[in-house]
N, C-alpha and C. Protein backbone atom coordinates (compact mmCIF):
# COMPACT_ATOMS: atom_id res chain seq x y z
N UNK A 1 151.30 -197.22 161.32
CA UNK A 1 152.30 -197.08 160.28
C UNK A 1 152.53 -195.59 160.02
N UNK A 2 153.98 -195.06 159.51
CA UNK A 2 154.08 -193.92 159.58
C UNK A 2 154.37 -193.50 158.15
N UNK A 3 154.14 -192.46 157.16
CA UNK A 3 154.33 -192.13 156.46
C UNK A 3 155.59 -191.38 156.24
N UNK A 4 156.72 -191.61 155.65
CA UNK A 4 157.74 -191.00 155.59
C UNK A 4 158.15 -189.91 154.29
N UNK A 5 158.42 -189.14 154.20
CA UNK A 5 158.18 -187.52 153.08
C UNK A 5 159.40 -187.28 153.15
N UNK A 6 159.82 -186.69 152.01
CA UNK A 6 160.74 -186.20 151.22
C UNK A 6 160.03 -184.57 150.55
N UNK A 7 161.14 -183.54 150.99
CA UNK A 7 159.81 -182.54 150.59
C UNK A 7 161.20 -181.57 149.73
N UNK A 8 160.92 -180.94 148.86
CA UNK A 8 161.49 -179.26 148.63
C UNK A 8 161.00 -178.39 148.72
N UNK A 9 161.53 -177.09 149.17
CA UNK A 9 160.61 -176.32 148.91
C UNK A 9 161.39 -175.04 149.25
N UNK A 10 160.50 -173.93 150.05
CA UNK A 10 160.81 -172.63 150.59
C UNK A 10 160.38 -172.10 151.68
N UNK A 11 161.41 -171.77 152.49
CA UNK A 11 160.89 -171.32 154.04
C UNK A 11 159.88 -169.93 153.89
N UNK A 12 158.52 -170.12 153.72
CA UNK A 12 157.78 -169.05 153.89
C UNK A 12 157.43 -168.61 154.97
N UNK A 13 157.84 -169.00 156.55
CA UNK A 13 157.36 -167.92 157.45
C UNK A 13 158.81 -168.08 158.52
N UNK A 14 159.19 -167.25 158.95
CA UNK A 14 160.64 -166.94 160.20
C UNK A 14 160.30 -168.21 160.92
N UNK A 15 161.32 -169.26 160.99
CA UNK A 15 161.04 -170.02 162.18
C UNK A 15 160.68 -170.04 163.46
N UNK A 16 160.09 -170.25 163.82
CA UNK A 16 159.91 -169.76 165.33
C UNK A 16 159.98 -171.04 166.16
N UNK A 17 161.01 -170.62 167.17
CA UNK A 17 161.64 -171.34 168.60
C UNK A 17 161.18 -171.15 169.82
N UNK A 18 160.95 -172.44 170.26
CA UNK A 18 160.70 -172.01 172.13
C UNK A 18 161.22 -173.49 172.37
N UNK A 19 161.42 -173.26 173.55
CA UNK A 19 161.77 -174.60 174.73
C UNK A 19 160.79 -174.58 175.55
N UNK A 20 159.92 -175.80 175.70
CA UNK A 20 159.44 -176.12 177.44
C UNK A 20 159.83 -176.13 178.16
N UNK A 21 158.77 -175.75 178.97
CA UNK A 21 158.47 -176.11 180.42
C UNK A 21 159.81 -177.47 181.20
N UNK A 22 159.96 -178.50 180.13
CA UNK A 22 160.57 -179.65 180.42
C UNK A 22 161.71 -179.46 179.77
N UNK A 23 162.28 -178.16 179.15
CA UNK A 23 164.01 -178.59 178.18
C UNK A 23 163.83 -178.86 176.70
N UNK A 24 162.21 -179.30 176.52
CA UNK A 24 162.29 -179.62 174.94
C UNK A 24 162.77 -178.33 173.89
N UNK A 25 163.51 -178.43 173.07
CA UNK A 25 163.94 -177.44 172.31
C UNK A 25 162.33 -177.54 171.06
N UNK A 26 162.03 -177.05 170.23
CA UNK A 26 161.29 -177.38 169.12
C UNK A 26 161.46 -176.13 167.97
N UNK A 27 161.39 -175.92 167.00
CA UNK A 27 161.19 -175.42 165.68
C UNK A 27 160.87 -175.33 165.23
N UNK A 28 159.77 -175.03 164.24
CA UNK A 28 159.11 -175.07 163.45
C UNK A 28 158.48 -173.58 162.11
N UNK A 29 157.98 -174.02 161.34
CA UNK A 29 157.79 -173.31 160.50
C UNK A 29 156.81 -173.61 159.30
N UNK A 30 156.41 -172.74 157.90
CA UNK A 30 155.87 -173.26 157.15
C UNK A 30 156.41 -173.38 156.01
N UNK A 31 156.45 -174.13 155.09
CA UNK A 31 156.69 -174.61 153.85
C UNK A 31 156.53 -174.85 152.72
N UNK A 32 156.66 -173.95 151.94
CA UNK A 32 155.81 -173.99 150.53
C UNK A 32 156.64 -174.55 149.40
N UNK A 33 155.58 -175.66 149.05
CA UNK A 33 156.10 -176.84 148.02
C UNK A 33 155.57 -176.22 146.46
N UNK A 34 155.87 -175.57 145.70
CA UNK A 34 155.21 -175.00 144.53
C UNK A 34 155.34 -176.01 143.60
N UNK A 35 154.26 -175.98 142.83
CA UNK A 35 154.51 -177.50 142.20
C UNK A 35 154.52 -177.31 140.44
N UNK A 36 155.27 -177.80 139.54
CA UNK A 36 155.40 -177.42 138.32
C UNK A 36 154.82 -178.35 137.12
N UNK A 37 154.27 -178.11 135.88
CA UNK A 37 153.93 -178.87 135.10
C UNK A 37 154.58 -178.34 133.60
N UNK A 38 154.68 -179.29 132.99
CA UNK A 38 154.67 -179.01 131.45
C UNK A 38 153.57 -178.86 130.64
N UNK A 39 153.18 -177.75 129.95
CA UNK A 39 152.13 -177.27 129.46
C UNK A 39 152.32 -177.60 128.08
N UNK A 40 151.77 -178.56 127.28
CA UNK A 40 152.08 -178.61 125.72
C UNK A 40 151.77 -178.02 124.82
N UNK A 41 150.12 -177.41 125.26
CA UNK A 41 149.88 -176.76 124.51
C UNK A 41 150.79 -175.19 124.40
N UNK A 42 151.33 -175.00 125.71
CA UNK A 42 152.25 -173.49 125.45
C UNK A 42 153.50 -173.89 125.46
N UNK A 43 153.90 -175.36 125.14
CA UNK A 43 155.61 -175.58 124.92
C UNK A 43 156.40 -175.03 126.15
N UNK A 44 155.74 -175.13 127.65
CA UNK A 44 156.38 -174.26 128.62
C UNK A 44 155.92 -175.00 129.42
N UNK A 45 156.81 -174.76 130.76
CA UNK A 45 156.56 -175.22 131.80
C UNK A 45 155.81 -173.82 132.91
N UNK A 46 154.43 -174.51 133.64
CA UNK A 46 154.05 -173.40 134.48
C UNK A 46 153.78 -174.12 135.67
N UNK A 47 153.32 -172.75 136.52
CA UNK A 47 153.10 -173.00 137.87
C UNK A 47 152.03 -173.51 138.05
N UNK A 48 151.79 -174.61 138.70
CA UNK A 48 150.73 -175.66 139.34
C UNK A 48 150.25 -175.04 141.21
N UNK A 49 149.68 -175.78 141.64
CA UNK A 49 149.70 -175.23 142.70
C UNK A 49 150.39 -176.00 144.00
N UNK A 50 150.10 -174.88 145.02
CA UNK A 50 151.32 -174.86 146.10
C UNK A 50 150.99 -175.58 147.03
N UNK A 51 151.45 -176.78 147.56
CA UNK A 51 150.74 -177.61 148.69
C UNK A 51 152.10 -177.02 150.03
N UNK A 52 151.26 -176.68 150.93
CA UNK A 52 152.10 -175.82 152.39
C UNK A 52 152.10 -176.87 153.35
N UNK A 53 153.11 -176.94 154.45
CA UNK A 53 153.68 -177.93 155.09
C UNK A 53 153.79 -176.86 156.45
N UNK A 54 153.59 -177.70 157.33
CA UNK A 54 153.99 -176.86 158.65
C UNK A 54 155.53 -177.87 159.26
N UNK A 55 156.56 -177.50 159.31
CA UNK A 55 157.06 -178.65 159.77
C UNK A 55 158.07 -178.22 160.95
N UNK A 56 157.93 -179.33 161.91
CA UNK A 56 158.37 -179.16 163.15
C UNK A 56 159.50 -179.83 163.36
N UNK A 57 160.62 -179.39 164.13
CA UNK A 57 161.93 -180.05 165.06
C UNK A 57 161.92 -179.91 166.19
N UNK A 58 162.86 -181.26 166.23
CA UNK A 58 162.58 -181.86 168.35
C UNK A 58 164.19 -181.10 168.67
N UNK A 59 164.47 -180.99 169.53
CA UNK A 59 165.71 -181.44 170.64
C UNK A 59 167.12 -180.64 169.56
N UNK A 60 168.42 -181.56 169.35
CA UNK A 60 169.45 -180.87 168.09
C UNK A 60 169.06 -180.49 167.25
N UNK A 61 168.31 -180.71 166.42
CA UNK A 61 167.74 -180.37 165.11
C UNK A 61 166.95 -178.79 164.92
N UNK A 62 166.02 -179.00 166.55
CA UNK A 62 165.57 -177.60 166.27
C UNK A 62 166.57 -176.75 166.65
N UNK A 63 167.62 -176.99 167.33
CA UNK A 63 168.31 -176.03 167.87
C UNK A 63 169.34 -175.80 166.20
N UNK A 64 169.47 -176.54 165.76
CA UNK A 64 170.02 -176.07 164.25
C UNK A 64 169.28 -175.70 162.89
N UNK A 65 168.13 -175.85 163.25
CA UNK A 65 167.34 -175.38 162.19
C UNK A 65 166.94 -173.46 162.67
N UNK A 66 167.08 -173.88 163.88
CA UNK A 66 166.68 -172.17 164.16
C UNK A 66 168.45 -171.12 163.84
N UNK A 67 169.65 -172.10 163.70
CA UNK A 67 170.60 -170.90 163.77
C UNK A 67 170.42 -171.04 162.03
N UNK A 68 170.28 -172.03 161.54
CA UNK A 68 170.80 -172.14 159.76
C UNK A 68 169.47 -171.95 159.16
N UNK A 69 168.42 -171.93 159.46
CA UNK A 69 166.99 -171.39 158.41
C UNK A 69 166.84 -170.21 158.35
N UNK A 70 166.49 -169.95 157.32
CA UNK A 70 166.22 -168.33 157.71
C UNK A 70 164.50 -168.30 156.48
N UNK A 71 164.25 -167.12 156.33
CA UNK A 71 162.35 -167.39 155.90
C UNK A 71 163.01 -166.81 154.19
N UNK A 72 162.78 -167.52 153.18
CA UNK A 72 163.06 -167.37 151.89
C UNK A 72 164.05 -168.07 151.26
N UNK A 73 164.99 -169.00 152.05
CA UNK A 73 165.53 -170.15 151.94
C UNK A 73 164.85 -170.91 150.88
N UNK A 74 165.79 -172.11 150.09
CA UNK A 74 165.17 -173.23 149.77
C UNK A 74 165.74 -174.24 150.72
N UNK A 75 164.79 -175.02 150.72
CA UNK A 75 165.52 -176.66 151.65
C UNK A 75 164.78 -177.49 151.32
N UNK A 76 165.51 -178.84 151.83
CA UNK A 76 165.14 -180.25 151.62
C UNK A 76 165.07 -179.81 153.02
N UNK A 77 163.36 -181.12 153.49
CA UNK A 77 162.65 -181.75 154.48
C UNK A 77 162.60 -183.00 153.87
N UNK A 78 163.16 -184.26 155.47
CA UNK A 78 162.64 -185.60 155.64
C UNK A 78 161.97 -186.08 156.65
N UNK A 79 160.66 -186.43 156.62
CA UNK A 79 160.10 -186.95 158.00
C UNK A 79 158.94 -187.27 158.13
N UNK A 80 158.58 -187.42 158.90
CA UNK A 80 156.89 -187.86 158.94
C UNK A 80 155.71 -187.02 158.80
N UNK A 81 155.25 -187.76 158.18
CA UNK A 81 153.49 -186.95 157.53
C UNK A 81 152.93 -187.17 158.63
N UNK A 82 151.78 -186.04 159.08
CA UNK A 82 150.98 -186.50 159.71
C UNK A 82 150.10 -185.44 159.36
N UNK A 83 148.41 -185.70 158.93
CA UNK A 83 147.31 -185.31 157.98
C UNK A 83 146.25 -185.23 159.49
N UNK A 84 145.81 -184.10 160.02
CA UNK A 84 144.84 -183.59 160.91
C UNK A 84 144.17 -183.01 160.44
N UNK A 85 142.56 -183.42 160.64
CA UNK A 85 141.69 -182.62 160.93
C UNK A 85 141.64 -182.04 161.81
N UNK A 86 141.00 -180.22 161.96
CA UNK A 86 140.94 -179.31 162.76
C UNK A 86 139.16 -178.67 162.95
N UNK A 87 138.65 -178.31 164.10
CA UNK A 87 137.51 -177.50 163.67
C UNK A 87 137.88 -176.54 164.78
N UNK A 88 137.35 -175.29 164.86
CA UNK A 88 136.79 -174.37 165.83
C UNK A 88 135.51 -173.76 165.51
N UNK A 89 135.73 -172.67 166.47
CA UNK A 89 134.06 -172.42 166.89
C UNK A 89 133.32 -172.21 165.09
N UNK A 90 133.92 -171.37 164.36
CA UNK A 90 133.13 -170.92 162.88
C UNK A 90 134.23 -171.79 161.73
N UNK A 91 135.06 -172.34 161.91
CA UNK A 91 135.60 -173.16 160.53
C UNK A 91 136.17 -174.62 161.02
N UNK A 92 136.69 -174.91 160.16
CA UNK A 92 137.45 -176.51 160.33
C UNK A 92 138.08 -176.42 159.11
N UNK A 93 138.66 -177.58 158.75
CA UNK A 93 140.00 -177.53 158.24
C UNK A 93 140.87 -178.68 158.06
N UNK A 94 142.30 -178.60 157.35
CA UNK A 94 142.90 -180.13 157.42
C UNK A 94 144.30 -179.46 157.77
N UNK A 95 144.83 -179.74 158.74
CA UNK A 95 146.66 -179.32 158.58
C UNK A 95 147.35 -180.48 158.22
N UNK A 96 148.41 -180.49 157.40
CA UNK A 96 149.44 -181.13 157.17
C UNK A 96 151.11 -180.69 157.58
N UNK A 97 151.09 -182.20 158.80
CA UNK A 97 152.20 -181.37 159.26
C UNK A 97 153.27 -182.34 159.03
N UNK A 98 154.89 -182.04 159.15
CA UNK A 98 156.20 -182.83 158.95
C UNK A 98 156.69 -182.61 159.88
N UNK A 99 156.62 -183.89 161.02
CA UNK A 99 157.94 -183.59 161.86
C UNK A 99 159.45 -184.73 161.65
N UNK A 100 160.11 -183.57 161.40
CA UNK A 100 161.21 -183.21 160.75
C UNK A 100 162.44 -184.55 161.10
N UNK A 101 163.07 -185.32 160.48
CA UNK A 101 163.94 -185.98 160.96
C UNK A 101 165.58 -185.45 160.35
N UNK A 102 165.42 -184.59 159.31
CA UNK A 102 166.42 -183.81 158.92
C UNK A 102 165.80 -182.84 157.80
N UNK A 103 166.77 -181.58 158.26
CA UNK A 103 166.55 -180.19 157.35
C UNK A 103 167.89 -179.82 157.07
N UNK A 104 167.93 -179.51 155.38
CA UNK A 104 169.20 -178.92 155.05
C UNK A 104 168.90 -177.73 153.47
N UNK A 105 170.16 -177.00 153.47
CA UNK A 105 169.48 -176.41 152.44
C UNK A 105 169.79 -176.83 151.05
N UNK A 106 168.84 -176.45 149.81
CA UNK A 106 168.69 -176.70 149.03
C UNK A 106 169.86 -176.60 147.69
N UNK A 107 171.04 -177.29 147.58
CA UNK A 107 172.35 -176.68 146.98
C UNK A 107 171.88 -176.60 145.26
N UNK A 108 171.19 -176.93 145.10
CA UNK A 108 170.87 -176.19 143.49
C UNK A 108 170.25 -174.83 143.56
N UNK A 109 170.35 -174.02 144.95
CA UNK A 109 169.69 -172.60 144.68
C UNK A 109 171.30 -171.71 145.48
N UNK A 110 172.12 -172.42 145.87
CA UNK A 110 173.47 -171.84 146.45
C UNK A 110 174.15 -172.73 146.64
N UNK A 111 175.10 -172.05 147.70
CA UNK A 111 176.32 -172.90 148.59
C UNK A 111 176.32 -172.65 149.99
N UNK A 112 176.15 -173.54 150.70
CA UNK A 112 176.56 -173.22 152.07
C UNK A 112 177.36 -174.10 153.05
N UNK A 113 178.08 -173.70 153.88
CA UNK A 113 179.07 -174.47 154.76
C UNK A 113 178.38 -174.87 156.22
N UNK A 114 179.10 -176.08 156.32
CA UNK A 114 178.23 -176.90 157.71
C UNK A 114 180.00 -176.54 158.65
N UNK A 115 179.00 -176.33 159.72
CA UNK A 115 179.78 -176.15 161.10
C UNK A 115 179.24 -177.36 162.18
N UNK A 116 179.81 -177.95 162.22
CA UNK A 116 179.60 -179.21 163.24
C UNK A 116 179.11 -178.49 164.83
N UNK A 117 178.13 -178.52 165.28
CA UNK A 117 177.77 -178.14 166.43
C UNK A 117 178.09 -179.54 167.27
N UNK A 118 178.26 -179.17 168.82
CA UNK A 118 178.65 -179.81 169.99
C UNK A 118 177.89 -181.22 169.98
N UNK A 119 178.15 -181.91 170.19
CA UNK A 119 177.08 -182.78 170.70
C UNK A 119 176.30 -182.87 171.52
N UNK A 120 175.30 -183.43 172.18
CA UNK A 120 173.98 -183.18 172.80
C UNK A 120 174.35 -183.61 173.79
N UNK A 121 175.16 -183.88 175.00
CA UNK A 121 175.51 -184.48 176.06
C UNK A 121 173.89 -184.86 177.04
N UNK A 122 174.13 -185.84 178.00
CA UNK A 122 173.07 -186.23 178.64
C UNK A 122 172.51 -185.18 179.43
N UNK A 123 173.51 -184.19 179.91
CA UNK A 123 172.85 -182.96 180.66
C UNK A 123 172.42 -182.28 180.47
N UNK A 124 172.25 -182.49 178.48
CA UNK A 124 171.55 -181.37 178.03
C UNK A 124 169.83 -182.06 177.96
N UNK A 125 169.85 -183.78 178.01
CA UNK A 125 168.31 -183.91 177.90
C UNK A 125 168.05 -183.98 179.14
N UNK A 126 166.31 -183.33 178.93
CA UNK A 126 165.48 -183.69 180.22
C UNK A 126 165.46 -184.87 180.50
N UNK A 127 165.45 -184.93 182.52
CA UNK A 127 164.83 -186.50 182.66
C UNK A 127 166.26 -187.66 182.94
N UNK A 128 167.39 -186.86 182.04
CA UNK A 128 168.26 -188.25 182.18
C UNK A 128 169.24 -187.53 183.45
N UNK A 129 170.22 -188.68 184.10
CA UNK A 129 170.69 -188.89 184.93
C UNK A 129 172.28 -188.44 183.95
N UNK A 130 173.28 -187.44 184.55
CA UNK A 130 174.72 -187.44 183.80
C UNK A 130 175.47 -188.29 184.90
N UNK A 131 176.05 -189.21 184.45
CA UNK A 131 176.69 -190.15 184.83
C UNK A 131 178.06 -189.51 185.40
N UNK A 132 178.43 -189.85 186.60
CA UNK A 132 179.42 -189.83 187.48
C UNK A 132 180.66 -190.15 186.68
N UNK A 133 181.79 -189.29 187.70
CA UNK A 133 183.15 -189.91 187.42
C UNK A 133 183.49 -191.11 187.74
N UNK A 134 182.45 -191.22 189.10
CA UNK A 134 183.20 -192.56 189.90
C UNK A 134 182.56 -193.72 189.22
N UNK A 135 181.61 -193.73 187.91
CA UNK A 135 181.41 -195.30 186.96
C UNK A 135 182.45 -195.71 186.90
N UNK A 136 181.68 -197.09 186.47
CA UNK A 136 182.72 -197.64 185.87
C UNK A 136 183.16 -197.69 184.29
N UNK A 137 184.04 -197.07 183.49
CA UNK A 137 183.96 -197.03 182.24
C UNK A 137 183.66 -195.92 181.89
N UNK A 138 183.62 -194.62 182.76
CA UNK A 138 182.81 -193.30 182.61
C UNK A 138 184.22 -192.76 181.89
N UNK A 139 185.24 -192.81 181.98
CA UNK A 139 186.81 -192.06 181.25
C UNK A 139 187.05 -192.65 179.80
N UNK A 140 185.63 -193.93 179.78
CA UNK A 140 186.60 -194.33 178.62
C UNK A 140 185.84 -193.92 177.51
N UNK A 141 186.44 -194.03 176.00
CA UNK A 141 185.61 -193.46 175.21
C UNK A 141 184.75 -194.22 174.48
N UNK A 142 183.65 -192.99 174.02
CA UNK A 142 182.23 -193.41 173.55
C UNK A 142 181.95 -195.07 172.66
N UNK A 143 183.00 -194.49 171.60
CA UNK A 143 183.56 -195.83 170.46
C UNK A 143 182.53 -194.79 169.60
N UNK A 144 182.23 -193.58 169.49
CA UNK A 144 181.49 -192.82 168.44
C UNK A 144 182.74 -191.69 168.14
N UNK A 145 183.86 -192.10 166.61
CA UNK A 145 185.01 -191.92 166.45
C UNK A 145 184.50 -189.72 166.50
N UNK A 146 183.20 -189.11 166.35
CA UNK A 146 182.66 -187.98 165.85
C UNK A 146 182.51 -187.29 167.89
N UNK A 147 182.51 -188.07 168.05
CA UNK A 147 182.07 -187.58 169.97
C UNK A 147 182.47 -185.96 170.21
N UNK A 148 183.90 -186.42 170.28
CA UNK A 148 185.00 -185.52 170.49
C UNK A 148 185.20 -184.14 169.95
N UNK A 149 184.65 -184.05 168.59
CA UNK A 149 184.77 -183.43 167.94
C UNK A 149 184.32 -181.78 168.09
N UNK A 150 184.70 -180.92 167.97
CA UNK A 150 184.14 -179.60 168.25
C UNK A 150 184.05 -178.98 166.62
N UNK A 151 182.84 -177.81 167.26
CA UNK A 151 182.40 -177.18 166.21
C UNK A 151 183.77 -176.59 165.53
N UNK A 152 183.02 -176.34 163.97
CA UNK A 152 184.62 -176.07 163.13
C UNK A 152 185.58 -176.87 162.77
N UNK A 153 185.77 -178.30 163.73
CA UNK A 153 186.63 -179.17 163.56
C UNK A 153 186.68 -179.81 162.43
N UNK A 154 187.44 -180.35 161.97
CA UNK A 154 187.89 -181.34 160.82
C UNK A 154 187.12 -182.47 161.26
N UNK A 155 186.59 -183.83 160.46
CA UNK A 155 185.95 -184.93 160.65
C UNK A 155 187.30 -185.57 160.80
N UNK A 156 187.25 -186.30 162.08
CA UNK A 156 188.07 -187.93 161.66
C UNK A 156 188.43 -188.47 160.72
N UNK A 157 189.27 -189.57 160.60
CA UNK A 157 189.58 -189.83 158.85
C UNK A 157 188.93 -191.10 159.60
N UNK A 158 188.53 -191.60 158.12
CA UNK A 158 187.84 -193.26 158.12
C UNK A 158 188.44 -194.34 157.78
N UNK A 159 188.42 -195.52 157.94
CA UNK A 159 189.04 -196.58 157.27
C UNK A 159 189.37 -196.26 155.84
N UNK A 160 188.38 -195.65 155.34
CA UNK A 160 188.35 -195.46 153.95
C UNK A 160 189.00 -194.40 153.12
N UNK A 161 189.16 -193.37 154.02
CA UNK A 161 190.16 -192.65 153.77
C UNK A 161 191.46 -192.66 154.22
N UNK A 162 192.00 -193.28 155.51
CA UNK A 162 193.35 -193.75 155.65
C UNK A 162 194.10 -194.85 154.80
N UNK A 163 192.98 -195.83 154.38
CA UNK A 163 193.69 -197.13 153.88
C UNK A 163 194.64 -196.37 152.19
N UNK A 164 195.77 -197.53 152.18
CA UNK A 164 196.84 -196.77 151.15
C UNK A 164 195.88 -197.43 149.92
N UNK A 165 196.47 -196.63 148.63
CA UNK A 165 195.81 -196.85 147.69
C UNK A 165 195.96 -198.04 146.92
């Protein structure tokens, strides 16, 4: 069973990117969740302490978390917990890590604009086969109305926004 997280917080260290050996893109970084309480006896709210997140992206995601994160950011993280024990030669330890099923930033600390990046075509993953002209059905389209779409572009209109009022 997988634990699924909802996190806020602040990009405390530069993301750092690499691709494998195999095409995998990945991302990752750390995350500091500062945590707040109401103090009654001082009629104030103070700082509690900071539980840190390492959290990682696969494939599109890291490739957009590395152009749109930057280290002092706020953002929302969603994704899976996963709680490791660590030892080496003189310590041990527990990491807590999130790999990432979406990262965006935090709009109660700004504003920022989304640019629709390309889609991930099959030639961009490892391993898969890009399908020929000569299929059958290879000209026709996806039935994913967003396919087409290029960065910057306008979204499609929806049922829901074409239908008259």
């Amino acid at each position: 069973m997988t634990d699924t997280i909802a996190l806020t917080g602040i990009v405390a260290t530069t993301p750092r990117h690499l691709v494998t050996s195999s095409g995998l893109a990945i991302t990752s970084f750390r995350l500091a969740c500062r945590q707040r309480r109401f103090d009654r006896s001082k009629n104030s709210w103070v700082d509690a302490d900071t539980n840190w997140y390492t959290v990682s992206s696969f494939r599109h995601l890291a490739q957009n978390v590395e152009q749109s994160v930057r280290k002092g950011e706020h953002v929302l993280v969603t994704g899976r917990l996963r709680i490791r024990d660590w030892e080496n030669q003189d310590r041990s330890g527990t990491s807590v890590e999130v790999e990432a099923d979406a990262v965006g930033h935090n709009l109660t600390w700004g504003t920022t604009s989304l640019v629709r990046s390309a889609p991930t075509t099959s030639a961009d993953q490892p391993g898969t086969d890009q399908p020929g002209t000569d299929q059958p059905g290879a000209d026709q389209p996806s039935g994913d109305p967003y396919a087409a779409a290029q960065p910057g572009a306008a979204w499609p209109a929806t049922e829901l926004e074409t239908r008259p009022a």
